[in-house]
C-alpha atoms as a PDB file:
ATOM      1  CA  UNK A   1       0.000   0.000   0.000  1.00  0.00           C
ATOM      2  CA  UNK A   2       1.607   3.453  -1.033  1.00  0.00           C
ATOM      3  CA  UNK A   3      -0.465   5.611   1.222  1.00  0.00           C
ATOM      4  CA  UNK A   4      -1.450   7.788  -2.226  1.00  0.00           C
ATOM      5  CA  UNK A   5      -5.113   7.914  -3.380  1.00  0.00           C
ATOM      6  CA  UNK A   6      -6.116   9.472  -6.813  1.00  0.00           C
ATOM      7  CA  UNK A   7      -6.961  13.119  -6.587  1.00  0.00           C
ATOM      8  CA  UNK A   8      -7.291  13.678  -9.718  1.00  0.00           C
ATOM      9  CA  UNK A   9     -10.468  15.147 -10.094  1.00  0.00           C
ATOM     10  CA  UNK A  10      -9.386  17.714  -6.939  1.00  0.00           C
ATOM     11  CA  UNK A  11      -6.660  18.810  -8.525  1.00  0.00           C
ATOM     12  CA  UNK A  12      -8.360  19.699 -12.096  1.00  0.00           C
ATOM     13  CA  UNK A  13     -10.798  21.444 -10.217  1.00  0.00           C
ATOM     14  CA  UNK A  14      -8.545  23.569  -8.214  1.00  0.00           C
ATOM     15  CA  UNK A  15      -6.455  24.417 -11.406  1.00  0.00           C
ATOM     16  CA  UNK A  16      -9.667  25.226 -12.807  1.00  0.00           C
ATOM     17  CA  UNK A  17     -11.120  27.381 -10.148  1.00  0.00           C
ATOM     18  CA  UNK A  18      -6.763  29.274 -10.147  1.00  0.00           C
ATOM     19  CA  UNK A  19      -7.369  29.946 -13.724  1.00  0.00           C
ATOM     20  CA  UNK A  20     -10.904  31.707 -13.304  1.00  0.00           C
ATOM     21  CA  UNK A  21      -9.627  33.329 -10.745  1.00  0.00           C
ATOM     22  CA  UNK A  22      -6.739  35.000 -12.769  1.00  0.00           C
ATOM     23  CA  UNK A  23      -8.748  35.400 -15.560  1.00  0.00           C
ATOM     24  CA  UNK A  24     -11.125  37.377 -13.758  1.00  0.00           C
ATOM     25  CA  UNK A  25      -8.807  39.518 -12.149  1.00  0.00           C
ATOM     26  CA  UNK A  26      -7.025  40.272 -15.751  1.00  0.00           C
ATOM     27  CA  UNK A  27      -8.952  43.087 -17.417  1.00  0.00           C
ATOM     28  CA  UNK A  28      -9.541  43.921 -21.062  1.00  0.00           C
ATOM     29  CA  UNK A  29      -6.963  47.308 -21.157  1.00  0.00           C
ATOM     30  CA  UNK A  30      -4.361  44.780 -19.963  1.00  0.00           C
ATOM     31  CA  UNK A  31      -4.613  42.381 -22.561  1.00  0.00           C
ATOM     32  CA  UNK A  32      -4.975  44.594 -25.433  1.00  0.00           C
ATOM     33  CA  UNK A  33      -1.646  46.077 -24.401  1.00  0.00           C
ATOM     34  CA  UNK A  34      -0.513  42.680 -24.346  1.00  0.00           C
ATOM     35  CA  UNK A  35      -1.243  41.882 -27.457  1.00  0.00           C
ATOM     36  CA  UNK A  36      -0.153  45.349 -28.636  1.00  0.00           C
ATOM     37  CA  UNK A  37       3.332  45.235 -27.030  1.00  0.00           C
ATOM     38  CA  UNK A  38       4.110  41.413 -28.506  1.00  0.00           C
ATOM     39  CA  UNK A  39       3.342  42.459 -31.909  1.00  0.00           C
ATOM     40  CA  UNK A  40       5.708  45.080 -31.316  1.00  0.00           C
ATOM     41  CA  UNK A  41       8.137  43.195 -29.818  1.00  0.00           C
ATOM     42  CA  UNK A  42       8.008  40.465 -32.999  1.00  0.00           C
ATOM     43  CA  UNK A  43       8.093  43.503 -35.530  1.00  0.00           C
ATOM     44  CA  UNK A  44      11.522  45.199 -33.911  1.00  0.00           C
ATOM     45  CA  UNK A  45      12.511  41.329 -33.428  1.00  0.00           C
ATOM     46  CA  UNK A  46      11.979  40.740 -37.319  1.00  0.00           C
ATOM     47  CA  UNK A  47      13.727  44.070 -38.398  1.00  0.00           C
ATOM     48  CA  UNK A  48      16.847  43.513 -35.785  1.00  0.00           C
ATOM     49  CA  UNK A  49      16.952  39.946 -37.862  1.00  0.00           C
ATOM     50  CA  UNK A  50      16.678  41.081 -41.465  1.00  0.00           C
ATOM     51  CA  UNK A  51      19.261  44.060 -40.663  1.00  0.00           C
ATOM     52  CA  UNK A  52      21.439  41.437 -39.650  1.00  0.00           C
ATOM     53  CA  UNK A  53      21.500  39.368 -41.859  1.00  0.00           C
ATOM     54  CA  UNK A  54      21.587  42.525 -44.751  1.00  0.00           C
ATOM     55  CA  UNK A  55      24.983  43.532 -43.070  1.00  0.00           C
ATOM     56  CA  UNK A  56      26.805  39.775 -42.714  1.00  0.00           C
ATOM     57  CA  UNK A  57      25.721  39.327 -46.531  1.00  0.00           C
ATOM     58  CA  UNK A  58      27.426  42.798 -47.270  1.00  0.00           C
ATOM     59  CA  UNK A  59      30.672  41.769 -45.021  1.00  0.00           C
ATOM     60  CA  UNK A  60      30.588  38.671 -47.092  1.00  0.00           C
ATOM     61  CA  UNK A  61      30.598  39.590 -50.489  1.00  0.00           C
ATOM     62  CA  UNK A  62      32.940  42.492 -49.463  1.00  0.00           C
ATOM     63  CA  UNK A  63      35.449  39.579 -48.368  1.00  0.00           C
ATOM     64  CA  UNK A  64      34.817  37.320 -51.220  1.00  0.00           C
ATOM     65  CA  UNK A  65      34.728  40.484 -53.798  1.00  0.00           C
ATOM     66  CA  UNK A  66      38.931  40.821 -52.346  1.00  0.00           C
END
């Protein structure tokens, strides 16, 4: 006998009732600027990335171009 039972019906219901909770508590201003600052985030992400890349391809063919 290991002394553990199956709980797992408590458990789902407790993660349940966590997640209304927080989900209550978040309001709609919050995750529009959510949403708003990710988008931002990916479109200064993508721009770092492609100016990147731009410049190693220029150092590249400036080396090869020798």
């Amino acid at each position: 006998m290991t002394g553990h039972s199956n709980h797992g019906g408590t458990v789902a219901e407790t993660a349940t009732g966590t997640l209304l909770t927080i989900f209550a508590n978040i309001h709609s201003e919050d995750i529009v600027k959510t949403i708003l600052l990710a988008c931002v985030g990916a479109l200064v992400s993508f721009t770092i990335f492609l100016t990147l890349k731009w410049i190693a391809r220029k150092f590249r063919s400036k080396s090869t171009g020798n």
